[in-house]
Protein backbone atom coordinates (compact mmCIF):
# COMPACT_ATOMS: atom_id res chain seq x y z
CA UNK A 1 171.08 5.69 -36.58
CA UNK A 2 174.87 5.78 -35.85
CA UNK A 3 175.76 2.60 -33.33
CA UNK A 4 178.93 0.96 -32.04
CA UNK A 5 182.36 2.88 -32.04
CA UNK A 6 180.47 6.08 -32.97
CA UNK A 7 178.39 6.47 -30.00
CA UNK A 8 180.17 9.07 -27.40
CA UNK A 9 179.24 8.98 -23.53
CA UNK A 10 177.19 11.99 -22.61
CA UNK A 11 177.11 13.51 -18.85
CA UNK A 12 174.68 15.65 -17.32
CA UNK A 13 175.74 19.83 -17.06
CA UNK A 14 177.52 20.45 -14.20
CA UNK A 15 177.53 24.28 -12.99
CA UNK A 16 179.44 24.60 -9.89
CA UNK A 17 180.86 27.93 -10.25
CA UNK A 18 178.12 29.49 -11.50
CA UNK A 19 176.43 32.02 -9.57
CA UNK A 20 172.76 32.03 -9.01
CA UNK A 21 170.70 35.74 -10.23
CA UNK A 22 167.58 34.53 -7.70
CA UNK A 23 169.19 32.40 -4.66
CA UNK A 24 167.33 28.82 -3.75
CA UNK A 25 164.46 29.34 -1.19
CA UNK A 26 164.79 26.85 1.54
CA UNK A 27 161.39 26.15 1.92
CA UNK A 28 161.13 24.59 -1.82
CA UNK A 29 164.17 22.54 -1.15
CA UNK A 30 162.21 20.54 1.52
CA UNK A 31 159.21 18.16 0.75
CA UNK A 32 155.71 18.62 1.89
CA UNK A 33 155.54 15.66 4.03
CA UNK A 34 159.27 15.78 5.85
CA UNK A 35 159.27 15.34 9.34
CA UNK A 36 161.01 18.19 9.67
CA UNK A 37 157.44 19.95 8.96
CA UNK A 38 155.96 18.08 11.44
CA UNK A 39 158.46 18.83 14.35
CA UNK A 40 157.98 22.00 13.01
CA UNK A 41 154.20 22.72 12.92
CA UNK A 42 153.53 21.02 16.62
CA UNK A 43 156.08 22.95 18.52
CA UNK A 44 154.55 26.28 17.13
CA UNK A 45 151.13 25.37 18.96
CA UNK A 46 153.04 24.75 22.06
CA UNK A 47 152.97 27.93 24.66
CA UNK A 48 156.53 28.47 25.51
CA UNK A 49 155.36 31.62 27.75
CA UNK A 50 157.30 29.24 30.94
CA UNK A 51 160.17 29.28 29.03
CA UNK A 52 160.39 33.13 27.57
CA UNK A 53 160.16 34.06 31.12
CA UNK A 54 163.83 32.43 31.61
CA UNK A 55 165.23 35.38 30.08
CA UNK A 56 165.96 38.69 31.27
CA UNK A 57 165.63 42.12 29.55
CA UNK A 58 169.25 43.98 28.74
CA UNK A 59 172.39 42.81 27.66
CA UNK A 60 173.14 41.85 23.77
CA UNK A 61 169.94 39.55 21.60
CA UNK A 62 169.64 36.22 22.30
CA UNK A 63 168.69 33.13 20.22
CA UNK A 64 164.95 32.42 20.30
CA UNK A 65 164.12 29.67 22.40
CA UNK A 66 161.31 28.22 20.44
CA UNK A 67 164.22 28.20 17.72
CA UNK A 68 166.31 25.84 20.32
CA UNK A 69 163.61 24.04 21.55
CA UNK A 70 162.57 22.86 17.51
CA UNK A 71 166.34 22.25 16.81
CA UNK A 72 166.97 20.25 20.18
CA UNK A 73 163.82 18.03 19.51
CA UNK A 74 164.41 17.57 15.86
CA UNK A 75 168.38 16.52 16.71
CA UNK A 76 166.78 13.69 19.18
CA UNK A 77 164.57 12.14 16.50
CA UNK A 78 168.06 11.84 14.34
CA UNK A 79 169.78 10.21 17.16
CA UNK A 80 171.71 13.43 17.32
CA UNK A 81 172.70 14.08 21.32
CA UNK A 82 175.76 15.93 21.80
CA UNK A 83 175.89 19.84 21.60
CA UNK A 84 178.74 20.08 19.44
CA UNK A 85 177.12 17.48 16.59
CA UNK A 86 174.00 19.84 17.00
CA UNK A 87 176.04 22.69 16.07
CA UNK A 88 177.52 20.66 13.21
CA UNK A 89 174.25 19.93 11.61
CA UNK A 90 173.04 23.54 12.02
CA UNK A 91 175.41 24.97 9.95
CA UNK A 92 175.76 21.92 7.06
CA UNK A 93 172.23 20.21 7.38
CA UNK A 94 169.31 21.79 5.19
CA UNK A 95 166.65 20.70 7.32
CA UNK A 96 168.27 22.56 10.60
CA UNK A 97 169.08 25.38 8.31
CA UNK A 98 165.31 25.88 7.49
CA UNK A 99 163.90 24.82 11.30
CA UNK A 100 167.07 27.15 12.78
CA UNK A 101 165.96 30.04 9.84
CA UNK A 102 169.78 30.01 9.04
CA UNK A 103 170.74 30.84 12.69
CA UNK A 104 173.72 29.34 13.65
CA UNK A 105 173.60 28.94 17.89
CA UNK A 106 177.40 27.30 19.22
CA UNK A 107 177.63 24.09 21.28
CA UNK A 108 177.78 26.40 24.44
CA UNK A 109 175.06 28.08 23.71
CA UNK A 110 173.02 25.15 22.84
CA UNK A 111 174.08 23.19 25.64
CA UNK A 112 173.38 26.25 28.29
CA UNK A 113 170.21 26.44 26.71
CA UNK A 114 169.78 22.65 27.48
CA UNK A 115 171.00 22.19 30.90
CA UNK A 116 169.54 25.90 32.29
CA UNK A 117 166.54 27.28 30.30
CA UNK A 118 164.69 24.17 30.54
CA UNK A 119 165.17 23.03 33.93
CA UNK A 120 161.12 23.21 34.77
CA UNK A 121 160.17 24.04 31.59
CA UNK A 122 160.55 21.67 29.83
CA UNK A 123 157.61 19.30 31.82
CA UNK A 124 154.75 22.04 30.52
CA UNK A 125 155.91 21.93 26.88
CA UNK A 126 155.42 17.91 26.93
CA UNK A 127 152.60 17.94 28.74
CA UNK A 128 150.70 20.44 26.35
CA UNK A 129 152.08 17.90 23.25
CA UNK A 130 150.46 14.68 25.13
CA UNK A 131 147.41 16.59 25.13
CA UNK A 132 147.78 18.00 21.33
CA UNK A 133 148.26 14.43 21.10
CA UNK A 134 145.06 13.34 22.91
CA UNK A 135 142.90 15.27 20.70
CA UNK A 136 143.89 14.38 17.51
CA UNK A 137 142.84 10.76 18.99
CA UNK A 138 146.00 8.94 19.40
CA UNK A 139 146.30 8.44 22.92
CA UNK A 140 143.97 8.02 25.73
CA UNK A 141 144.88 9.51 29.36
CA UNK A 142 142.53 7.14 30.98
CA UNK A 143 144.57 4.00 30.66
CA UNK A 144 148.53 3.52 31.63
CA UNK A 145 150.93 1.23 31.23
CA UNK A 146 153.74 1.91 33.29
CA UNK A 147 157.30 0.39 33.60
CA UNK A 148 160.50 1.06 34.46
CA UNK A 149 164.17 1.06 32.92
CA UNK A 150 167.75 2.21 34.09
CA UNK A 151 169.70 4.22 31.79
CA UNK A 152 173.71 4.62 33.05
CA UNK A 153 174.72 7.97 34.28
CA UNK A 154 177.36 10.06 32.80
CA UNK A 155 180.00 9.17 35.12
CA UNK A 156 182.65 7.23 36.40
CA UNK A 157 181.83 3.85 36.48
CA UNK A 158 185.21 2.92 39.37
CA UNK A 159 184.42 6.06 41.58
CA UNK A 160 181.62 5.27 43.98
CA UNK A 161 180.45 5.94 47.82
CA UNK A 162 178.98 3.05 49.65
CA UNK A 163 176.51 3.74 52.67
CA UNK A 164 177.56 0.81 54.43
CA UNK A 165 181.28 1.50 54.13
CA UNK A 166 180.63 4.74 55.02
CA UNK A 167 179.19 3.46 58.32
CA UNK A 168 181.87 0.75 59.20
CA UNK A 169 184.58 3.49 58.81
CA UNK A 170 182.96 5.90 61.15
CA UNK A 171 182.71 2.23 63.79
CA UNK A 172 186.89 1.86 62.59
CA UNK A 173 187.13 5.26 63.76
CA UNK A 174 185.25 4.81 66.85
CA UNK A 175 186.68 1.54 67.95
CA UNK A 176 190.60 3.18 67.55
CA UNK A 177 189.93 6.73 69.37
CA UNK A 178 188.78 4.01 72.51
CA UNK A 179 191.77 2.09 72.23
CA UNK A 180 194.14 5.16 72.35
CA UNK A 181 191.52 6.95 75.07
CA UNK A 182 192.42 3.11 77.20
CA UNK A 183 195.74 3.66 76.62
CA UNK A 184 195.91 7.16 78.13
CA UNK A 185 193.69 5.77 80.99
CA UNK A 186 196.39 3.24 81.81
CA UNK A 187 199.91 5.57 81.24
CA UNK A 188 198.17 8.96 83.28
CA UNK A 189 194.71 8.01 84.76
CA UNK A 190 195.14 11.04 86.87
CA UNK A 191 194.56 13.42 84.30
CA UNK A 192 191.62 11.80 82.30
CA UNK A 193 188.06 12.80 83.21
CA UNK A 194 185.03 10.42 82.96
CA UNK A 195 184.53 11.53 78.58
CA UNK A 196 184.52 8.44 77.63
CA UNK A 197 184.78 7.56 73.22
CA UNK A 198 182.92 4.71 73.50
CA UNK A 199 179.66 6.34 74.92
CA UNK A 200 178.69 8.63 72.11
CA UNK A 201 175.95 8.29 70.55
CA UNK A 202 177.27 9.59 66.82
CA UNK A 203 181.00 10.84 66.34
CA UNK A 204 181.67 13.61 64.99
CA UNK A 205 184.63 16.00 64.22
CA UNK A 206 184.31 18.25 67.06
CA UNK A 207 184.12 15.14 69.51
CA UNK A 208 186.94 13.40 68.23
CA UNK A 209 189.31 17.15 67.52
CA UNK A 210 187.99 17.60 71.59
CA UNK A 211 189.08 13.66 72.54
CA UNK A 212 192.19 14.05 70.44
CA UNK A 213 193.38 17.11 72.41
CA UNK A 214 192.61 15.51 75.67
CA UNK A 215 194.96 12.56 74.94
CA UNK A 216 197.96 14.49 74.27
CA UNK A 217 197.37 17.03 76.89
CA UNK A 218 197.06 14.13 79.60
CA UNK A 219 200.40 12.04 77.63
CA UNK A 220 202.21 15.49 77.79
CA UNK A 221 205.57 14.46 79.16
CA UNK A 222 204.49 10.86 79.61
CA UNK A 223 206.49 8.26 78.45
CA UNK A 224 204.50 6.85 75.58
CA UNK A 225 205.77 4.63 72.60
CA UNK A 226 206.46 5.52 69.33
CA UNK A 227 203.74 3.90 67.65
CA UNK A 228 200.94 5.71 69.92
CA UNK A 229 202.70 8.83 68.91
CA UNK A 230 202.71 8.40 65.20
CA UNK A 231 198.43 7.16 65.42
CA UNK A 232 197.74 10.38 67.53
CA UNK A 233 199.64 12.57 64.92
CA UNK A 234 197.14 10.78 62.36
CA UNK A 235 194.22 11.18 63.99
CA UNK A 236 194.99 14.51 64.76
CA UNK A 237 195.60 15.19 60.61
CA UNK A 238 192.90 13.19 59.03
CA UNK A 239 190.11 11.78 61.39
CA UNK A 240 188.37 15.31 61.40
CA UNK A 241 188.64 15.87 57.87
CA UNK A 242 187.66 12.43 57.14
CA UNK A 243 184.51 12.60 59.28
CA UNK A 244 183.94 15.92 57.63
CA UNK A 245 183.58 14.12 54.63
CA UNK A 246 181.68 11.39 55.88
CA UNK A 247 178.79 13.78 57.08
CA UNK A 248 178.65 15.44 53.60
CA UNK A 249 178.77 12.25 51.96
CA UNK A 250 175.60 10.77 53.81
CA UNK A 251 173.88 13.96 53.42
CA UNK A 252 174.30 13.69 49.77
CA UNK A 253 173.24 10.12 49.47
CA UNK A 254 170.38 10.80 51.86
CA UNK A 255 167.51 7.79 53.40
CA UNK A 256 166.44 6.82 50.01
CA UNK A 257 169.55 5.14 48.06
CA UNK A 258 172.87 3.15 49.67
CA UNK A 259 175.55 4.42 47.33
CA UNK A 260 176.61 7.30 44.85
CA UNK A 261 178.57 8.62 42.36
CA UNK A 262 181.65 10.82 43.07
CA UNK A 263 181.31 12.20 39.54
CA UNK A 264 177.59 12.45 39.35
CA UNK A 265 176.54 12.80 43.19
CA UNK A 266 173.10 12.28 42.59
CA UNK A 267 173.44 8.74 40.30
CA UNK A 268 172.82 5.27 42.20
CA UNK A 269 174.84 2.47 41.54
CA UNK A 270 172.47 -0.07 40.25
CA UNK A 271 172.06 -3.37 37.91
CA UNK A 272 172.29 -2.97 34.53
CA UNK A 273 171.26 -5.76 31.79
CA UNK A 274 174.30 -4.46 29.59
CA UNK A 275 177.33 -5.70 31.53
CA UNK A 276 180.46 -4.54 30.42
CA UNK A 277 182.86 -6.50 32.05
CA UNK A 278 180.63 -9.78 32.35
CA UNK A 279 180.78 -10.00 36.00
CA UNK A 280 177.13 -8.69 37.15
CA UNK A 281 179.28 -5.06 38.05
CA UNK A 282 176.86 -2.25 39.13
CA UNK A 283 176.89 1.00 37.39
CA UNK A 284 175.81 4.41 38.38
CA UNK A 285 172.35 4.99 36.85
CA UNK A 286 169.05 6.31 37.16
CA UNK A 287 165.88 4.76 36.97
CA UNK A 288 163.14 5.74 34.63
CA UNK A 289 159.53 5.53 35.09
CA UNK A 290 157.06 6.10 31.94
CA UNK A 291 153.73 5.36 31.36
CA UNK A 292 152.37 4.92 27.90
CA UNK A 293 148.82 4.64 26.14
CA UNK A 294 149.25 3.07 22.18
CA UNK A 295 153.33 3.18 22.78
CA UNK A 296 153.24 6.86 23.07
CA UNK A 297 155.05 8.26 26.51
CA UNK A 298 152.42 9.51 28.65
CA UNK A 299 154.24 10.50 31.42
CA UNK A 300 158.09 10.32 32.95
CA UNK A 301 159.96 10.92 35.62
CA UNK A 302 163.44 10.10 37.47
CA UNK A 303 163.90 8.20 40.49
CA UNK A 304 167.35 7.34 42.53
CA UNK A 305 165.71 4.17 43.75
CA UNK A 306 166.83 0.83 42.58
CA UNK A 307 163.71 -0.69 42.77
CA UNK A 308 160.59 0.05 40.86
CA UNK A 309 158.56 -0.99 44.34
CA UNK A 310 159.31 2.56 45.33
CA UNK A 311 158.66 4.74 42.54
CA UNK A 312 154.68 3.60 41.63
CA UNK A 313 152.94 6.44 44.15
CA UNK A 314 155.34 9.47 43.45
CA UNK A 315 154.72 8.66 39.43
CA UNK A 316 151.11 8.59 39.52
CA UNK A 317 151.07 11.80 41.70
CA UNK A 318 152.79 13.57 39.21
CA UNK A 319 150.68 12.29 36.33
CA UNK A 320 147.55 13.40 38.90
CA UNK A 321 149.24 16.85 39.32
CA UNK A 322 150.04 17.59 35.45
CA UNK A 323 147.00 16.42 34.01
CA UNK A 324 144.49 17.60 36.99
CA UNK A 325 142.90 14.21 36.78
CA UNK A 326 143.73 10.59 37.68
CA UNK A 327 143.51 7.42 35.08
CA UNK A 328 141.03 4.92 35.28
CA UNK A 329 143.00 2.15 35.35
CA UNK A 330 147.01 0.82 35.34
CA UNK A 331 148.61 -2.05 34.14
CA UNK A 332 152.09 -2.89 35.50
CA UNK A 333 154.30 -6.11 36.47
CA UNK A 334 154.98 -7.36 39.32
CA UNK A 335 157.82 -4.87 39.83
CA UNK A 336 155.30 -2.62 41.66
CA UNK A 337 152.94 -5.21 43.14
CA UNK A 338 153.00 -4.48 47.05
CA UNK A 339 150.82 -3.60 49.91
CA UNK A 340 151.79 0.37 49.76
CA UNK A 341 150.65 0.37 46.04
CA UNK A 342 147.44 -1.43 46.35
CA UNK A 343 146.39 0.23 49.08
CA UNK A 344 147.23 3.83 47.42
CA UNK A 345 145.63 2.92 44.34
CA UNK A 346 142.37 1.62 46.12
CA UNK A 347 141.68 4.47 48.37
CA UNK A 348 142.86 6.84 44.79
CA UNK A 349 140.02 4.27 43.09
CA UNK A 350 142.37 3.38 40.11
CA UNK A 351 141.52 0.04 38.99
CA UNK A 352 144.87 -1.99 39.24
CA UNK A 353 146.14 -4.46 37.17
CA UNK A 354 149.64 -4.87 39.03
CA UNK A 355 150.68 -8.61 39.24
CA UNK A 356 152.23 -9.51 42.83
CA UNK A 357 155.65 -11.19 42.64
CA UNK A 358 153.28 -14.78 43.68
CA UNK A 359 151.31 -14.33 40.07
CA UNK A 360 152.92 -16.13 37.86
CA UNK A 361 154.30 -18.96 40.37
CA UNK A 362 151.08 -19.67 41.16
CA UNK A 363 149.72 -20.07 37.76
CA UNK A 364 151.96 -23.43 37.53
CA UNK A 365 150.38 -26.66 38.66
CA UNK A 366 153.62 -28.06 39.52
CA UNK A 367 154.31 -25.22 41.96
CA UNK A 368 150.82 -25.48 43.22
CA UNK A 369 151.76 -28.75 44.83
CA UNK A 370 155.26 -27.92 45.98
CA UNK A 371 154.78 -26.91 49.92
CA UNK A 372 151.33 -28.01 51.01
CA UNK A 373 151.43 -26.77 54.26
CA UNK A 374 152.82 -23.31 53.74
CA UNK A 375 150.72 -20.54 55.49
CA UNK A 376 148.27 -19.61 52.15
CA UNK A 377 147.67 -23.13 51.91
CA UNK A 378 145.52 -23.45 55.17
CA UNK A 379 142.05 -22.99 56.26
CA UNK A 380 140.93 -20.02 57.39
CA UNK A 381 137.77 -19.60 59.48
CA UNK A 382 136.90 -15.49 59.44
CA UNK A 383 133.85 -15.94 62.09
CA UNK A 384 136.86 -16.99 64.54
CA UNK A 385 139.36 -15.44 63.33
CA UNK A 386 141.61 -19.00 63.60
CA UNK A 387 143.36 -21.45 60.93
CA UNK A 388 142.91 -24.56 61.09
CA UNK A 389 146.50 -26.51 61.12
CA UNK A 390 147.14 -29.75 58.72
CA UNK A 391 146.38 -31.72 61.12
CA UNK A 392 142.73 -30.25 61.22
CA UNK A 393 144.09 -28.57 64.89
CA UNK A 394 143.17 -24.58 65.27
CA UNK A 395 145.78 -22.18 65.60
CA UNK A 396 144.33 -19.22 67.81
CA UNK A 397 144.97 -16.13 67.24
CA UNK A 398 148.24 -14.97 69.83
CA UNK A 399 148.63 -10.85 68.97
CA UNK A 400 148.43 -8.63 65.83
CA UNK A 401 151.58 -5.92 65.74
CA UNK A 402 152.69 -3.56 63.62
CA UNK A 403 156.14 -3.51 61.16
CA UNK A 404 157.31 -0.52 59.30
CA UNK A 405 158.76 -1.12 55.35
CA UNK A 406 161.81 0.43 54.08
CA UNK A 407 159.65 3.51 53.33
CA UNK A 408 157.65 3.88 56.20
CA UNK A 409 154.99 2.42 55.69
CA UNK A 410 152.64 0.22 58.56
CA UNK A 411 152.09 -3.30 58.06
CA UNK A 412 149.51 -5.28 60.74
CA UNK A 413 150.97 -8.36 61.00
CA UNK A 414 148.76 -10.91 62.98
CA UNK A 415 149.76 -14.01 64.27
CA UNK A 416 148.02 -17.72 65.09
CA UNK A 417 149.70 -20.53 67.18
CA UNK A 418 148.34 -24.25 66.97
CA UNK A 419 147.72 -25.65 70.68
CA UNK A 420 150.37 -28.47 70.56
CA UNK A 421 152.48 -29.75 67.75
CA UNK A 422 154.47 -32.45 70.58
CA UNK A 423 153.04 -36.05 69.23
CA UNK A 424 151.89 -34.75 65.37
CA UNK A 425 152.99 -37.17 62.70
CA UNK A 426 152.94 -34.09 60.04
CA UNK A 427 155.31 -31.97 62.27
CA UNK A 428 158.60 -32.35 59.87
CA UNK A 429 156.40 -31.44 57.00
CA UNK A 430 154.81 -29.13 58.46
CA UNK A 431 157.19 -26.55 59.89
CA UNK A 432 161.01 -26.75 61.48
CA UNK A 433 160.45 -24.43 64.35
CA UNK A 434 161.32 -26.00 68.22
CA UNK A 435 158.13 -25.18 69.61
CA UNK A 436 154.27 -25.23 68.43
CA UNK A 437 154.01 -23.90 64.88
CA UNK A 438 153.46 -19.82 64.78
CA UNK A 439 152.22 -17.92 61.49
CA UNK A 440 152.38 -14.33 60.21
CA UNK A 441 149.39 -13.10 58.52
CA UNK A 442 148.78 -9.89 56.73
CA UNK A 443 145.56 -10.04 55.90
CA UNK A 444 145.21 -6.77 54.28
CA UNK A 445 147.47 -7.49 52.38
CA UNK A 446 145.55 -11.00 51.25
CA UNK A 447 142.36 -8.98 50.68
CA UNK A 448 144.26 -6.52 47.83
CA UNK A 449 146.14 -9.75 46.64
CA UNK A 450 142.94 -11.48 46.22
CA UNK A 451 140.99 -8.32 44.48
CA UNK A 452 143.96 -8.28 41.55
CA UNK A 453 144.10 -12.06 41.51
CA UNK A 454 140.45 -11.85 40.03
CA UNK A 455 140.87 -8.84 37.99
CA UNK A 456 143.70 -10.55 36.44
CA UNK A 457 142.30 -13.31 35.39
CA UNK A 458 139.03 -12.06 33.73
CA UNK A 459 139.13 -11.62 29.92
CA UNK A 460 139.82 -7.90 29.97
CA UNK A 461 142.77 -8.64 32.75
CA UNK A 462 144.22 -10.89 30.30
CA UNK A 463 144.22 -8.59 27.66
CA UNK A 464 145.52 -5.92 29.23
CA UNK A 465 148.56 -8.16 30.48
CA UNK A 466 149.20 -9.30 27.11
CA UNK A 467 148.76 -5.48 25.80
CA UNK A 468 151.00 -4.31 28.45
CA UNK A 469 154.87 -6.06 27.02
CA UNK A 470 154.12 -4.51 23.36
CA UNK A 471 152.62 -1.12 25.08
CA UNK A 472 155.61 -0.10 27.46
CA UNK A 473 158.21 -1.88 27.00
CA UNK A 474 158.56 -1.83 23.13
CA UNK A 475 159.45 2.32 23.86
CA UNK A 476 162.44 1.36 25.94
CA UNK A 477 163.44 -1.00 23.33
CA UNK A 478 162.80 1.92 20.54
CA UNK A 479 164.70 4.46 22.52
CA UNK A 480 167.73 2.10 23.83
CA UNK A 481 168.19 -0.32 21.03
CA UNK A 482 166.82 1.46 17.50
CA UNK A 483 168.35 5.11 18.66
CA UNK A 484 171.33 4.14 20.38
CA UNK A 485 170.41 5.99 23.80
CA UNK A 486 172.13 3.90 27.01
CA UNK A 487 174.12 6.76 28.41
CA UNK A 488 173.21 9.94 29.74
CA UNK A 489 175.18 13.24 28.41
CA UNK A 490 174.54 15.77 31.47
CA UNK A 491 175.10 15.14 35.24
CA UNK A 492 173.01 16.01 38.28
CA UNK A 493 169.14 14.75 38.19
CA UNK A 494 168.05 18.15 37.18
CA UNK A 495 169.34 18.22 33.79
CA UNK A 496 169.18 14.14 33.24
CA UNK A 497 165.64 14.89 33.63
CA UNK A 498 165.62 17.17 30.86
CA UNK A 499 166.91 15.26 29.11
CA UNK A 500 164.76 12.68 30.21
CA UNK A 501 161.97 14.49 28.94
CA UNK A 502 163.67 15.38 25.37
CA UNK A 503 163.79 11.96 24.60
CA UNK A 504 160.32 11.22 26.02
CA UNK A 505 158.96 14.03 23.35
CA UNK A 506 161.11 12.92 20.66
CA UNK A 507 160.17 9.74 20.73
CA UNK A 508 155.81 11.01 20.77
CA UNK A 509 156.89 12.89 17.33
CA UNK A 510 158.70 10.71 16.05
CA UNK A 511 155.89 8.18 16.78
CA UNK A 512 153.11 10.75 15.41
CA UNK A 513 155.62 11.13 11.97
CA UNK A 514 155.62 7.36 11.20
C-alpha cells in the first residue's frame, strides 16, 4: 500500500456546466417531513371560496390566491415580512419554488394581494385552521387564556395629535376672537350687534369666518392700531383652516382613544416596554388581544385602546360570533378585572378567572394590616343595610346614585354616614374628612369581587393562574422575541389586522410543525 509523499489529494466530480438529459423534479429535492409540506397540505383543506370571490372576471390571468396565501404564510414562519424579501425568496428559494409551482408573483403584486384581497378574508381562513386544529386534538375551544400586547405602528414616532391639545387650542382660539370682539366693542360700539364670541357653545369655522367679518366691517375706517390689524389679518388666514383641521382631526381620533398618528391615523400613542430613547416616550401602537388554548392562538383581534380594561367584551364577542358558541371558562390578569367584565361574563355564564387589580395585594399579610379602617375592612350588617364604624358606631345608609365609566357603563354607588365622629379618639386614624366620616360602596361590584376571590383560590383556580403566564404570554414572547416581530409593515387598522392575523396563523403552523 503506497503511503507518505505518494499519496495525492482526491476531490469529489464537479459538473457545473453540464447539462442535465431529464431536469431535477422539485418534489424529490424536498424531504418528506419539511414544513414546507405541512404549510402546504393544511392550507389545501382550507375553503378559500371568501377569497376567490375578490376577483373579478376579464382583464389578463391572475396569480392564484391559494398560491399567495401558502407563500405569505410560509414567509411568516421564516421570519420573512417584507414584500420585496418575499419576492426574493420566490425566485432563489427551493421551498417557495415548489409551494409557488415556479410562479414568480412581484413585491407589488404580493403586497396588493396582502393589504386588499384579504381584508375580511383572511378571519375565515384562520378560523377554519383553529378548527382543523381542534380536531386533530390539539386545542380545546372551551377554555381561553387571553392577554394583551402592543406592537408599534408603522409610523412616525415625532408626528402625533393630542386630544387635549386639540381642545386647549380651540379655548386659545376662543379666548382671542373675544378679546378682539371687546376691542371692537370699545373703538365702534355703534356698529356691533349683541353676537357675542364668548357665548357659543362650540366654535367653528363658519362662526369665527362670520365674527371675523363683523370686526372689520364695524373697524372699517376706525382708527385701530397696528397690532389689532396684523391679528385680524391672521385670523382671517388661518383660524378657519385651522379649525377645519381641528374638526377632522377629532373625528378621526373619535370617543375611544386621546391621541393619533399623523402617519398612521388610526395608531394610538401608547406605552411600550421597549423604550428607545430611555425616557418612558410613548409610541404609536396598537394593542393586541389573543386568546390561546395549549399556546396555540385561538382568537385575535385589534383594539386602539390603551388599556386592556376595554377590550375583554368586544374580544369575546367576536370569538362568540366566529365560532357560534361561547367558552366555558377564561383565565386573564388583572388587566381586565372590572365591574363591566364580570358582570358581562356572568349574565354570558362564562366562568371567570380574571384577578381584580386588589388580588395579589391582598394575598400579603403585611398589606393586610396596613389601613385597618379602610372601607372593606368594616362590618357590614345586610339585614340593615348599615356598617358598623371602628368605633362599633353605625353608619346609615344616606342615598345610592348612579356614575357612568369611561365607556358608559352604570355604576350604583351607595353611600353610609356614621352619626357623629366630634369626640371619637379613632377619628385621625380613621378618616381626614371635616365632617362625620362618609363611604362609597359598590356592592355589586363586592358580590363579583367576592365570587372570583373564591374561584381563585380553589385548587383548579390556582392552576389555571399558574397555567395562564406559560399559556398566553409565552406566544407574545415567541412572536416578539424568537421571530423578531415589534413593528408593523402596513398602515391603517385594516391591513395591520391582516397582518395581525398572518402572524396569528403562522405562529398555529409553526406550532403544529414542531
Amino acid at each position: 500500500m503506497a503511503r507518505g509523499k505518494t499519496l495525492s489529494v482526491v476531490f469529489k466530480s464537479n459538473h457545473q456546466h453540464q447539462g442535465m438529459l431529464l431536469p431535477p423534479d422539485l418534489n424529490d429535492l424536498i424531504p418528506a417531513n419539511h414544513p414546507v409540506r405541512t404549510v402546504n397540505e393544511i392550507l389545501d383543506k382550507v375553503d378559500i371560496t371568501t377569497l376567490l370571490q375578490q376577483y373579478k372576471p376579464g382583464g389578463t390571468s391572475s396569480y392564484h390566491p391559494r398560491m399567495l396565501l401558502k407563500v405569505l404564510v410560509y414567509s411568516y414562519i421564516n421570519n420573512i415580512y417584507s414584500s420585496r424579501k418575499i419576492e426574493d425568496a420566490v425566485n432563489q428559494h427551493i421551498h417557495y419554488m415548489w409551494l409557488s409551482g415556479m410562479s414568480t408573483p412581484d413585491h407589488n403584486t404580493i403586497n396588493r394581494f396582502r393589504g386588499k384581497r384579504l381584508q375580511k378574508t383572511l378571519q375565515p381562513i384562520f378560523t377554519q385552521v383553529v378548527l382543523l386544529l381542534c380536531e386533530e386534538g390539539l386545542l380545546s375551544l372551551k377554555e381561553l387564556y387571553t392577554d394583551g400586547t402592543k406592537i408599534e405602528a408603522n409610523a412616525n414616532r415625532y408626528s402625533f395629535v393630542w386630544g387635549n391639545a386639540i381642545k386647549r387650542n380651540r379655548e386659545k382660539i376662543k379666548e382671542q376672537l373675544n378679546e378682539l370682539w371687546q376691542y371692537a366693542q370699545s373703538v365702534a360700539a355703534a356698529e356691533m350687534d349683541d353676537t357675542d364670541p364668548s357665548g357659543f357653545d362650540k366654535i367653528d369655522k363658519e362662526k369665527v369666518t362670520a365674527t371675523i367679518d363683523k370686526i372689520n366691517e364695524a373697524l372699517k375706517d376706525k382708527p385701530v392700531s397696528k397690532e389689532v390689524k396684523q391679528k385680524l389679518n391672521y385670523a382671517r388666514k388661518h383660524w378657519p383652516a385651522a379649525l377645519d383641521k381641528y374638526e377632522q382631526q377629532e373625528a378621526r381620533i373619535g370617543d375611544g382613544r386621546s391621541s393619533m398618528s399623523k402617519t398612521d391615523p388610526d395608531a394610538t400613542f401608547m406605552r411600550l416596554k421597549e423604550d428607545h430613547m430611555k425616557n418612558g416616550q410613548l409610541k404609536p401602537s396598537y394593542n393586541v388581544q389573543v386568546s390561546t388554548n395549549n399556546q396555540y392562538i385561538v382568537n385575535y383581534s385589534l383594539h386602539q385602546q390603551s388599556t386592556d380594561t376595554n377590550t375583554l367584551i368586544t374580544h369575546l364577542e367576536q370569538h362568540i360570533k366566529t365560532y357560534k358558541a361561547k367558552p366555558a371558562n377564561i383565565t386573564a390578569d388583572a388587566g381586565y378585572g372590572s365591574e363591566q367584565n364580570y358582570q358581562w361574563l356572568e349574565s354570558k355564564r362564562i366562568t371567570a378567572y380574571v384577578k381584580h387589580n386588589q388580588f395579589d395585594r391582598q394575598q400579603r399579610k403585611r398589606n393586610k394590616e396596613k389601613k385597618p379602617y379602610s372601607a372593606d375592612k368594616l362590618a357590614y350588617d345586610q339585614n340593615k343595610d348599615q356598617y358598623e364604624c371602628p368605633k362599633g358606631k353605625p353608619m346609615h345608609n344616606v342615598g345610592t346614585h348612579t356614575k357612568a365609566t369611561k365607556t358608559g357603563y352604570l355604576q350604583t354607588i351607595t353611600k353610609y354616614e356614621t352619626e357623629s365622629c366630634k369626640y371619637c379618639r379613632l377619628r385621625d386614624q380613621c378618616h381626614k374628612a371635616k365632617g362625620n366620616r362618609v363611604i362609597e360602596i359598590n356592592h355589586n361590584l363586592i358580590r363579583l369581587k367576592s365570587r372570583v376571590d373564591k374561584r381563585l383560590k380553589t385548587k383548579r383556580g390556582i392552576a389555571k393562574r399558574k397555567q395562564r403566564c406559560c399559556d398566553v404570554e409565552s406566544v407574545f414572547g415567541n412572536i416578539k422575541h424568537n421571530h423578531h416581530f415589534r413593528r408593523f409593515m402596513l398602515r391603517g387598522i385594516e391591513k395591520v389586522e391582516i397582518e395581525t392575523g398572518l402572524l396569528a396563523l403562522a405562529h398555529n403552523l409553526r406550532k403544529k410543525i414542531a
